[in-house]
Each structure stands twice: as structure tokens, then as C-alpha cells.
Protein backbone atom coordinates (compact mmCIF):
# COMPACT_ATOMS: atom_id res chain seq x y z
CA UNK A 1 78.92 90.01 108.55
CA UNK A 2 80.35 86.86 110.53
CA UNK A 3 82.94 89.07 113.08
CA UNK A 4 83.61 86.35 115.46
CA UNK A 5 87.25 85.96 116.95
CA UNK A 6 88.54 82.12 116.33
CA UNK A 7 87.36 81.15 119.97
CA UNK A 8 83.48 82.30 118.97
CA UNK A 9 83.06 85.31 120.49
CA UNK A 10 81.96 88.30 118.81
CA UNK A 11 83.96 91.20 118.18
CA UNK A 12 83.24 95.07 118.17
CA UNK A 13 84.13 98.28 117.45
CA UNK A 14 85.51 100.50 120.02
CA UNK A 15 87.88 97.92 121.77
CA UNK A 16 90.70 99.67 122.31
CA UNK A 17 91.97 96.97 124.74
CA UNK A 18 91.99 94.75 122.15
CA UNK A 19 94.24 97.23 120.19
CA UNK A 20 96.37 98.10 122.63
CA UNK A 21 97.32 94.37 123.24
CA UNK A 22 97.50 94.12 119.21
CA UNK A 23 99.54 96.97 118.56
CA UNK A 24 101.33 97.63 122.81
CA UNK A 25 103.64 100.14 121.11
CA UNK A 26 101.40 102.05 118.94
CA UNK A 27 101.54 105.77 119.44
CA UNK A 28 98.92 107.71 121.36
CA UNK A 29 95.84 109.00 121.55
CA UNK A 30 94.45 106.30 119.46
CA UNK A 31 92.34 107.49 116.66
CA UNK A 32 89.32 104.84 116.92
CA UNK A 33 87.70 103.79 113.29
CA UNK A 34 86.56 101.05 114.76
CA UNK A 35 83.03 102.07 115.04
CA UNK A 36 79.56 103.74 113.21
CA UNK A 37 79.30 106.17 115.86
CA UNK A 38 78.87 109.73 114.67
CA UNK A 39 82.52 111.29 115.88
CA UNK A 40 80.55 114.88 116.03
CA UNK A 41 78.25 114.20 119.27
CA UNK A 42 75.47 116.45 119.73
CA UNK A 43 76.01 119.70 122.19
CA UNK A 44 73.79 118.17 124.90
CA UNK A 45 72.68 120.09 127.46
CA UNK A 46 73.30 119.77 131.48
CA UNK A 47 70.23 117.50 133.05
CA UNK A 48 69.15 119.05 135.83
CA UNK A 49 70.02 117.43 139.37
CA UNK A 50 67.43 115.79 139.80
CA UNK A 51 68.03 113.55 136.88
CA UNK A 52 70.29 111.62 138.64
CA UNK A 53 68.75 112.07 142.21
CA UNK A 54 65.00 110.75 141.74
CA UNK A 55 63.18 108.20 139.34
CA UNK A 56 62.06 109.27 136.03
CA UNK A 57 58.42 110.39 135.86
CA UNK A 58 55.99 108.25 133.44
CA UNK A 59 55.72 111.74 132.12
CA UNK A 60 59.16 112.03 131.55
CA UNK A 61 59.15 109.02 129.29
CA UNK A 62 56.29 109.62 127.41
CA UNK A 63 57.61 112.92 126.11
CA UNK A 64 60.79 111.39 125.05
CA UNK A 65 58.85 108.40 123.06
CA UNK A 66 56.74 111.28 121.97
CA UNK A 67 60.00 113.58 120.53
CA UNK A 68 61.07 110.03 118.83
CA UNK A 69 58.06 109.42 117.12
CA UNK A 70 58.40 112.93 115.48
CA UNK A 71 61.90 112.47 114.63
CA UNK A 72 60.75 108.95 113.63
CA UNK A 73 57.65 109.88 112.02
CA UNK A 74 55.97 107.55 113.76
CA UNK A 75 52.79 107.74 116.15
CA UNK A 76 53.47 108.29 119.60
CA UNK A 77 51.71 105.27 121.35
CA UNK A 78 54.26 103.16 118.73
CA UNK A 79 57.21 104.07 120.17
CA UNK A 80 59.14 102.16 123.21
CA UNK A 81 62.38 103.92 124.77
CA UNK A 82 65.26 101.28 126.00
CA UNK A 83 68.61 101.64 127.14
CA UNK A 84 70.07 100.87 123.59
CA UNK A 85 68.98 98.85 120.49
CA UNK A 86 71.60 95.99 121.97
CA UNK A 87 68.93 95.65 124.75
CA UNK A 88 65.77 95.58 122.36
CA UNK A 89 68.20 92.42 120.39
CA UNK A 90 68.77 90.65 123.59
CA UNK A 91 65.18 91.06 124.71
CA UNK A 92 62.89 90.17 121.76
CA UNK A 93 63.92 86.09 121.86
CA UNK A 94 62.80 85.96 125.20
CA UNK A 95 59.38 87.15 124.02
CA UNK A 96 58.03 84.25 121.75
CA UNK A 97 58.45 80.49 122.19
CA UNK A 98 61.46 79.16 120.24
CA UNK A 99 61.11 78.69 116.71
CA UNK A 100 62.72 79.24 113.23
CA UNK A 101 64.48 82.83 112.84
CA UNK A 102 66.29 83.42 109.37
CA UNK A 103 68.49 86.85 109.76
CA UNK A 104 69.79 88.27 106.21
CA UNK A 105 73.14 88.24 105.93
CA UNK A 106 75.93 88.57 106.54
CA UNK A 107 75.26 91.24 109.08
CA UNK A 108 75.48 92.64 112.44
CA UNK A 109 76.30 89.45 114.35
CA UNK A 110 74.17 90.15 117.69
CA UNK A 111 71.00 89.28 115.87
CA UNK A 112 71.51 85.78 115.05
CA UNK A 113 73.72 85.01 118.34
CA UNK A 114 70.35 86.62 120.47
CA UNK A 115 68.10 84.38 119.12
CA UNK A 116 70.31 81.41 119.10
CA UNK A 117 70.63 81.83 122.99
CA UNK A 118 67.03 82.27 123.46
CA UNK A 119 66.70 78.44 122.19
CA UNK A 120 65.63 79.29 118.32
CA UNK A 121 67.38 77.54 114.93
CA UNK A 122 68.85 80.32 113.37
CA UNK A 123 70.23 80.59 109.79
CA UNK A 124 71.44 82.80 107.63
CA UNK A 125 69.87 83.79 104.05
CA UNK A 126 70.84 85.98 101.24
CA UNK A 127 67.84 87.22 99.78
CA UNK A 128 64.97 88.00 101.65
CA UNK A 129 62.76 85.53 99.54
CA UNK A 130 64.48 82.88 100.93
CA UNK A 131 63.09 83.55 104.54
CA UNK A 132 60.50 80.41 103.45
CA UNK A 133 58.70 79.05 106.63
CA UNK A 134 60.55 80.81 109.39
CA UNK A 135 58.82 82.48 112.38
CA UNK A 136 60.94 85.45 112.68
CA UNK A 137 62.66 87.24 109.80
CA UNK A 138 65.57 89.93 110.78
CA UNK A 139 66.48 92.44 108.21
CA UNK A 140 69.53 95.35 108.95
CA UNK A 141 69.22 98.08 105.98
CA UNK A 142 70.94 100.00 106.09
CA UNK A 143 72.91 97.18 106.52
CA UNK A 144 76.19 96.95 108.88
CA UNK A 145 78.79 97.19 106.98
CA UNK A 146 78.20 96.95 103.22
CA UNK A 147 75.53 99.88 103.79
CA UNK A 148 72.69 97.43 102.07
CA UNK A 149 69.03 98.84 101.42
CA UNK A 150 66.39 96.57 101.36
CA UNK A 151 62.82 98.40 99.48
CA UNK A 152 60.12 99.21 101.75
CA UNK A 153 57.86 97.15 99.44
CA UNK A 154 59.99 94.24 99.66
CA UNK A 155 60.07 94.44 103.76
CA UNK A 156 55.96 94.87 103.85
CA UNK A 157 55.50 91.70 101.33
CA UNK A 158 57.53 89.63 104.13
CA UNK A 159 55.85 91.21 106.99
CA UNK A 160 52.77 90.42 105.21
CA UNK A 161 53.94 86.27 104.39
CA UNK A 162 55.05 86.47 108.06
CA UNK A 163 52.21 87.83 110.08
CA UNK A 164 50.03 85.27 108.00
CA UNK A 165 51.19 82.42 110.08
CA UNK A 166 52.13 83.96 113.64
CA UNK A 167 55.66 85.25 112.69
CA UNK A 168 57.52 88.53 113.21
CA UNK A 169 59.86 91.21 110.80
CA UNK A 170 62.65 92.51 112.65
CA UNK A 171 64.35 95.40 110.99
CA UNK A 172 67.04 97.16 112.30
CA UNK A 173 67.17 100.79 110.85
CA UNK A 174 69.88 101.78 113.72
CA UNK A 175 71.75 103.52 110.47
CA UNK A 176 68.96 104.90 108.66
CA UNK A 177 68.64 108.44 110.15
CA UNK A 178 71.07 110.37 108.18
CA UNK A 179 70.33 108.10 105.42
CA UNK A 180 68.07 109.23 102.33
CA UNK A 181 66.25 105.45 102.53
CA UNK A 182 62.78 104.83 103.02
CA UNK A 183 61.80 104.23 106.87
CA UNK A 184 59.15 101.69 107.93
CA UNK A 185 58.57 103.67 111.49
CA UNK A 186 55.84 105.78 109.91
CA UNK A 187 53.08 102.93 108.70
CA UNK A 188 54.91 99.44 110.74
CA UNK A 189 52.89 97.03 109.38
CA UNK A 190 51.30 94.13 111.57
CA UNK A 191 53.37 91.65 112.81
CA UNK A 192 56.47 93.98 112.57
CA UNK A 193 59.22 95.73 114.70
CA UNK A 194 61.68 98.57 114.02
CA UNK A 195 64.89 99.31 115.88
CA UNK A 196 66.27 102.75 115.66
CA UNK A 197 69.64 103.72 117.42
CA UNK A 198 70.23 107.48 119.22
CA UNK A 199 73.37 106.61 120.22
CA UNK A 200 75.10 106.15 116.51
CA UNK A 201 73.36 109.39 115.63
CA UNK A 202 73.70 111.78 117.87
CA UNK A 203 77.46 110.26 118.58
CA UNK A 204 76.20 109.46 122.26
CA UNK A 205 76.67 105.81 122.47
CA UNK A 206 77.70 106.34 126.33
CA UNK A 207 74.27 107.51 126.99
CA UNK A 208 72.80 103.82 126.02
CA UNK A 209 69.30 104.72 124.69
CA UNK A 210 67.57 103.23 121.84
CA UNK A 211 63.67 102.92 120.63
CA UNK A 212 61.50 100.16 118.82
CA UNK A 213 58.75 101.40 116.94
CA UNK A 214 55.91 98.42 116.42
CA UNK A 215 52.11 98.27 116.18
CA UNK A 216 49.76 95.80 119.21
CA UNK A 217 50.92 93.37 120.56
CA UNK A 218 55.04 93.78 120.12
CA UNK A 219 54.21 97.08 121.68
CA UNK A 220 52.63 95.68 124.84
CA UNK A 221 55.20 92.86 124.82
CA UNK A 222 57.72 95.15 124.97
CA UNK A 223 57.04 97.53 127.72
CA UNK A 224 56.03 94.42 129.66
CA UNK A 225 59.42 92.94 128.84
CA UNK A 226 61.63 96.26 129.38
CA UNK A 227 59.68 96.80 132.69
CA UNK A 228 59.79 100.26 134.83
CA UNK A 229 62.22 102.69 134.50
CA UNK A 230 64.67 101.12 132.09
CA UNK A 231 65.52 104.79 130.82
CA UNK A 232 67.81 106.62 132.90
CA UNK A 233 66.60 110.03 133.49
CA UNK A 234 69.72 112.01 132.15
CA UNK A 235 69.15 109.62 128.70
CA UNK A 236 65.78 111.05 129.09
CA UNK A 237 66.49 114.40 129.16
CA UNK A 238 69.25 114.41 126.51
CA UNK A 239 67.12 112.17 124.40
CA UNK A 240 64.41 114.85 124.27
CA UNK A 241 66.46 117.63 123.29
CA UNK A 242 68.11 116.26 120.68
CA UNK A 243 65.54 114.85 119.19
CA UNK A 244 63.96 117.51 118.72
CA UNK A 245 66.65 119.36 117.27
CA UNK A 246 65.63 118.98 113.38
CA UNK A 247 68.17 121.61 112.54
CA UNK A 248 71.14 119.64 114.17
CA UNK A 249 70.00 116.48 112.37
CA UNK A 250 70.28 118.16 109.14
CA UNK A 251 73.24 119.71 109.33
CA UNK A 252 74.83 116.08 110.60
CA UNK A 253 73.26 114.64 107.06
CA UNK A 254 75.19 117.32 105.17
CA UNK A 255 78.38 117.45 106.93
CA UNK A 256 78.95 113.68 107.47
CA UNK A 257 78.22 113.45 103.83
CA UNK A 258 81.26 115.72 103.14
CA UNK A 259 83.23 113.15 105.39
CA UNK A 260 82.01 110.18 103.82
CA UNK A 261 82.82 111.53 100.47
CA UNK A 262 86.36 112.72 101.88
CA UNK A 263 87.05 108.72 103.24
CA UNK A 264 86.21 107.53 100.25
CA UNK A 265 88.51 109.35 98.13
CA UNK A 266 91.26 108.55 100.86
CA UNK A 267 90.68 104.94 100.82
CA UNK A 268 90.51 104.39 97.12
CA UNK A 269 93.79 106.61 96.68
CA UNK A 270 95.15 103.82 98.73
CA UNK A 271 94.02 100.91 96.89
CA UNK A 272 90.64 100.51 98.31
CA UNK A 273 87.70 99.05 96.62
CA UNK A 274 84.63 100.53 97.87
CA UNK A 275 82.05 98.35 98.88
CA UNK A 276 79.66 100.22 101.07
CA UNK A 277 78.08 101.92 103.94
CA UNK A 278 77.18 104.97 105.04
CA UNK A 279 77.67 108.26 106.34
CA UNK A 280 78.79 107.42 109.14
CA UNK A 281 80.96 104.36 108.21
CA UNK A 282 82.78 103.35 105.27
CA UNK A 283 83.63 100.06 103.61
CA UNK A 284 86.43 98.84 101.42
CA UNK A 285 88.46 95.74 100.41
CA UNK A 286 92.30 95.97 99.63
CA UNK A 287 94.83 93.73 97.60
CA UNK A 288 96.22 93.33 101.65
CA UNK A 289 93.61 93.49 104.04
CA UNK A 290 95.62 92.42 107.17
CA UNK A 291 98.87 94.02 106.03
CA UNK A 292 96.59 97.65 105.98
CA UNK A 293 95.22 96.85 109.22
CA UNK A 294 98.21 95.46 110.80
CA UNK A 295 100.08 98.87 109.30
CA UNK A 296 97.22 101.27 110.82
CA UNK A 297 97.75 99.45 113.78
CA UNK A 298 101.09 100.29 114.51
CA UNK A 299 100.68 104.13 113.35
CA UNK A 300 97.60 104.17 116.49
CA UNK A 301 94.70 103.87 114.41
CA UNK A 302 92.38 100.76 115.07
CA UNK A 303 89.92 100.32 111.81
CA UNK A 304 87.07 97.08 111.74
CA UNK A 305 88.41 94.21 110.46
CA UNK A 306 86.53 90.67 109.65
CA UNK A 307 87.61 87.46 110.07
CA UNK A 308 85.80 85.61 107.40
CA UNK A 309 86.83 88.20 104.65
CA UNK A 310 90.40 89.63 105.29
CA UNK A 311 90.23 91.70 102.17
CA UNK A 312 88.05 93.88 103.97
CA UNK A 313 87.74 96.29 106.60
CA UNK A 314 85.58 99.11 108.08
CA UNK A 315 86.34 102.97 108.40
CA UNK A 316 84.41 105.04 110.63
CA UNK A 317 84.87 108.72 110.25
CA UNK A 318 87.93 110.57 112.04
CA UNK A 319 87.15 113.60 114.37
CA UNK A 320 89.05 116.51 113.93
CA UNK A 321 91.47 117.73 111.31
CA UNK A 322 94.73 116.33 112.98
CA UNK A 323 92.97 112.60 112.58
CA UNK A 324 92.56 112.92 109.37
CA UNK A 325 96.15 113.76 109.12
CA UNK A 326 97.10 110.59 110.48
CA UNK A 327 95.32 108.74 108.53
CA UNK A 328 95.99 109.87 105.15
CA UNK A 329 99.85 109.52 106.10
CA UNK A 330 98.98 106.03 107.61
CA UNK A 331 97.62 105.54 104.21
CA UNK A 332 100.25 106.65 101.81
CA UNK A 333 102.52 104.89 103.49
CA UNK A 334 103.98 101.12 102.11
């Protein structure tokens, strides 16, 4: 999705700067809708001092790639920790020699602007049999924010076309965990790289931590390009726990479900159109797109909006019971 603001920069959830100078006398707290970020965070445990007092052990790090790859299902020596998929994004043009890059869209915006600033011709394509001649290929699924699933099938064939001539698949999967899609982590074909998010997840964005999962050489690239210690140790020791926490995952699946069912309902009682996403975020377009968001607004609740389709906007998932309150009375009203 093309979510630039009129001067070219690219907008994001969680701004609530920008909707406080929107909306200066909107009633607080703000309820924030403006992100995919699960609004139930994992319990995470207290790191021990010495977390934050010493440098992460090698160790360290290779038990957290190693808890990823089993949440992932993924071998171990595949996996590579950052500090957040955005990082991963911003690194990976630096790592070939500029070229063509086709991202399928519209989509998270980051990809395309990364690559364009690391000297490639980017464009945008529809269908992923359009990628023709490119170098580098970038596929979100499920995609941000129509909730778009591209087959596993169809991602190998282009891997395959790809890797033929040099080139590189990029798929983001940073929604796919409480998704029932199809992952690539556990057989990443040649040529290919996976992101997965934590943060979105586990609802622990602060903690910036993300993980690429990719067969030789991206893998070696990578760590090479990341360099020592990128992973704070408290991310480390969070990152681990959770992780491993199966149960927790499952329950988030179920539950968030519930919500994303509940949104729904909500947004279509108030004229809403469903067009996608997932359980974590929910997409709709209405007869008034900017009216709705200019109305939220002024009740204190800032919701994704895009600028080159103003029928639409984005719904994360509210928090607690008194949110939702708010937002179903934000939504009845007229």
C-alpha cells in the first residue's frame, strides 16, 4: 500500500504525535489502532542483571536463533536474529550490487523505499508473474493491509525463475505466525530469504528483535552484514522464552481470532466493507473514509489511514474492554 504523506515521506502506525497535532483536543488516553501489533504482549519475564551489564554470549544468541527455528520450523544454522525485521529491510540492498527489484503491491512501503536508496530501479507489480527479468523479487503474505496470501507453490516457482539467473525472493511473513498460511521457513528454497517479526507477535515491538530465515550464502551475508552483537541481551532473553512458549502462541491464535471476528462485526455495523487482514489487524473501506477517520480522531482513537485510497483504513485490535467501548460508540455515532 502507497502510505506516503504529500511531502514523500512514509507514514506509520503508532504516531501518536502525528495525532495529537491532528486531533490537539481529542480526549485522553488515546486508544492507538494505528498498528498490527498484538495489544496482548506476552508476560515476559525479568532478564537477569547482567543482561544489561555485559555483552551477550555467542551462546546466548545461538539459543535464541535455535528457539526461533523451532517456533519457525526451520533448521537452526538458518536462522539470523536482528534488532527488528525494519533492520533486515534496510540491510539486504546494501548486500548485492544494484539492480532490478520488483516488490508486489501495493504493500508495506519500506520495501520498495530500501531498495530504492540502496541505488536499485524499483517497481511495483500486481501479480507475481509479472516479476519478468528482475534481480530481486519482494513478496509480503500475509500481506500488510489487505491480509493477501500468496501459495507456497507459487513463491518456490519464482524463487526457482530467480535463483536461475543470480536473483533473490524476499518474503516477508512478519504476519504469518498466528496465521493458518503455509510458511516457507521450514524448506527456504535457494536463492531465498524469509523475514519473520517477534515484535507484532508477541506485542513487544519496544523490544526491536526480528529473524531472517535463508539457506548459504544470504545466511553468511547476513551475519557478516548485521555484525557482532546486534541483539541486545534483554531481547535475547525475552526472545527465548517466549518463543518457546507454544502454549502462549496458541492461545494468542484463538483469542485474537475472537477479536478479529468481534472488529469485524463492529466495522461492518458501521458501514464498513471488509477487505482484509488478519488477526491482528483489520481492513475496511467506508462510503466516507476521511469523515470516519477524521470522526475517530476527535473521540481519541487514531486508526491507519492511506493516502492513495481514502475509502480505506486500518483497525488494529483494542486492548481492554473499556477500548472497545469507545470504539463501538465512536462508531455508532454520525
Amino acid at each position: 500500500m502507497a502510505d506516503e504523506t504529500a511531502d514523500g515521506a512514509i507514514r506509520h502506525g503508532g504516531d501518536l504525535g502525528e495525532a495529537s497535532l491532528l486531533f490537539p483536543r481529542a480526549p485522553e488516553p488515546w486508544i492507538d489502532l494505528s498498528t498490527g501489533i498484538n495489544p496482548i504482549p506476552y508476560p515476559w519475564p525479568a532478564p537477569e542483571a547482567s543482561a544489561f551489564t555485559r555483552l551477550p554470549a555467542k551462546a546466548e544468541l545461538a539459543a535464541l536463533e535455535a528457539a526461533a527455528a523451532a517456533a519457525y520450523g526451520a533448521p537452526p544454522e538458518r536462522v539470523v536474529a536482528a534488532p527488528g525485521t525494519q533492520a533486515l529491510i534496510d540491510l539486504l540492498p546494501r548486500l548485492r550490487p544494484p539492480g532490478r527489484v520488483v516488490v508486489l503491491g501495493p504493500t508495506y512501503a519500506e520495501h520498495a523505499a530500501a531498495w530504492a536508496r540502496g541505488g536499485h530501479a524499483v517497481a511495483a507489480v500486481a501479480d507475481l508473474r509479472d516479476i519478468g527479468e528482475a534481480d530481486v523479487a519482494v513478496v509480503v503474505t500475509p500481506n500488510n493491509p489487505d491480509g493477501r496470501v500468496v501459495p507456497v507453490s507459487d513463491l518456490a516457482a519464482a524463487a526457482a525463475g530467480l535463483a536461475a539467473r543470480g536473483g533473490w525472493l524476499v518474503v516477508d511473513e512478519a504476519f504469518a505466525d498466528l496465521e493458518p498460511v503455509e510458511s516457507l521457513c521450514g524448506a527456504v528454497p535457494p536463492a531465498c530469504l524469509v523475514l519473520r517479526s517477534f515484535g507484532k507477535t508477541y506485542g513487544l515491538a519496544g523490544l526491536r528483535l526480528g529473524f531472517a530465515v535463508a539457506g548459504e550464502p544470504l545466511v553468511g551475508l547476513l551475519r557478516r552484514g548485521i555484525g557482532p552483537w546486534a541483539v541486545s541481551g534483554p531481547a535475547i532473553a525475552v526472545g527465548r522464552c517466549a518463543l518457546a512458549d507454544a502454549a502462549w502462541r496458541h492461545e494468542a491464535v484463538a483469542a485474537r481470532g475472537r477479536d478479529a471476528a468481534r472488529l469485524d462485526a463492529l466495522l461492518e455495523r458501521a458501514g464498513g466493507r471488509i477487505v482484509g487482514g488478519t488477526r491482528l489487524f483489520r481492513t475496511a473501506d467506508f462510503p466516507d473514509g476521511p469523515g470516519l477517520f477524521d470522526r475517530l480522531g476527535r473521540a481519541g482513537i487514531f486508526v491507519r489511514r492511506f493516502e492513495a485510497t481514502p475509502a480505506r483504513l486500518r483497525f488494529g485490535l483494542p486492548p481492554d474492554a473499556q477500548a472497545w467501548s469507545r470504539l463501538a460508540a465512536a462508531l455508532r455515532e454520525r
